[in-house]
Protein backbone atom coordinates (compact mmCIF):
# COMPACT_ATOMS: atom_id res chain seq x y z
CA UNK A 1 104.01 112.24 27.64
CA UNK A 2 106.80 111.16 30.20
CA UNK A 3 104.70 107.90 31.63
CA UNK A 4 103.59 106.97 27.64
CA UNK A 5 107.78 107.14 26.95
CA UNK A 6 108.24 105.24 30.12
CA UNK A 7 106.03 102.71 29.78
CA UNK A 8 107.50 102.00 26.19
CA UNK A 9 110.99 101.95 27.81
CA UNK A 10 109.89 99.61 30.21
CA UNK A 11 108.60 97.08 27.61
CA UNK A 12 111.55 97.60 25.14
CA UNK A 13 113.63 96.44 28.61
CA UNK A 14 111.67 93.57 29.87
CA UNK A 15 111.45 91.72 26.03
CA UNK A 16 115.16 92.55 25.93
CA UNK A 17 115.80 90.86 29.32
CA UNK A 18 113.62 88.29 28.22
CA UNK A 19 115.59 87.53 25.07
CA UNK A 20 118.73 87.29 27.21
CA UNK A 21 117.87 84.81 29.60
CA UNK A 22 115.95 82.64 26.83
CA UNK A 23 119.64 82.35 25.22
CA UNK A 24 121.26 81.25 28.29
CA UNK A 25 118.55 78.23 28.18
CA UNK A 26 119.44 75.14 27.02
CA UNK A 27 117.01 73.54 24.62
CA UNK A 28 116.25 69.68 23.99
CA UNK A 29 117.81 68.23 21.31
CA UNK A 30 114.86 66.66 19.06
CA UNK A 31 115.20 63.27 20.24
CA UNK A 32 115.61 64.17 23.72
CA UNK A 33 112.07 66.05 23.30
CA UNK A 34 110.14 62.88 21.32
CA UNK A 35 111.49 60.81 24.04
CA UNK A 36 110.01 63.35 26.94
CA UNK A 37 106.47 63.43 25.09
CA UNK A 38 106.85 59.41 24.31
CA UNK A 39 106.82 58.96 28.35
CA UNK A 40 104.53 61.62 29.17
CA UNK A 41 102.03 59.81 26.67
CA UNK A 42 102.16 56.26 28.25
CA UNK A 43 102.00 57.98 31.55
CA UNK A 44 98.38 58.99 30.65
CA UNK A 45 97.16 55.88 29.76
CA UNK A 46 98.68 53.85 32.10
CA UNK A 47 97.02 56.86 34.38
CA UNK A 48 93.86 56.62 32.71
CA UNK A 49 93.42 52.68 32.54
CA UNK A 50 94.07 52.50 36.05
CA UNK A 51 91.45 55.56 36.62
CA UNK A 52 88.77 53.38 34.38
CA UNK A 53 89.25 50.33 35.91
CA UNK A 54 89.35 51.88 39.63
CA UNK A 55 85.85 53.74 38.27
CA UNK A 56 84.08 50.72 36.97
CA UNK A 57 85.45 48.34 39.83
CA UNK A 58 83.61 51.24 42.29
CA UNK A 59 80.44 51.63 40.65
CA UNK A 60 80.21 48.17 40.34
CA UNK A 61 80.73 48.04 44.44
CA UNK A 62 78.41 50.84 44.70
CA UNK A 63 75.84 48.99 42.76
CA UNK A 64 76.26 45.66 45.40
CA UNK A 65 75.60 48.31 48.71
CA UNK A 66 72.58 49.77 46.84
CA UNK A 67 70.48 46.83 46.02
């Protein structure tokens, strides 16, 4: 019965150390977070155009050694 009440103890403390340092974080303002996911978008496709391109420039390459 001791490790069952332990256990429990030992959960109540962790989520209540948890909730502690979660209120010392400091969150983004909204803006601040639509501006974050606005640059992390065009990252991507700038990240992904270059990946196409760099793809299709290759197999095209790869199609010039074959023949």
């Amino acid at each position: 019965m001791n490790k069952i009440e332990n256990f429990f103890t030992g959960i109540r403390s962790f989520l209540e150390e948890v909730r502690v340092e979660l209120s010392k974080c400091t969150w983004p303002t909204r803006p601040e977070l639509l501006e974050s996911t606005g640059v992390v978008v065009i990252s991507c496709l700038i990240l992904a155009t270059f990946v196409g391109i760099s793809d299709a420039v290759l197999i095209q390459l790869l199609n010039l050694v074959i023949r």
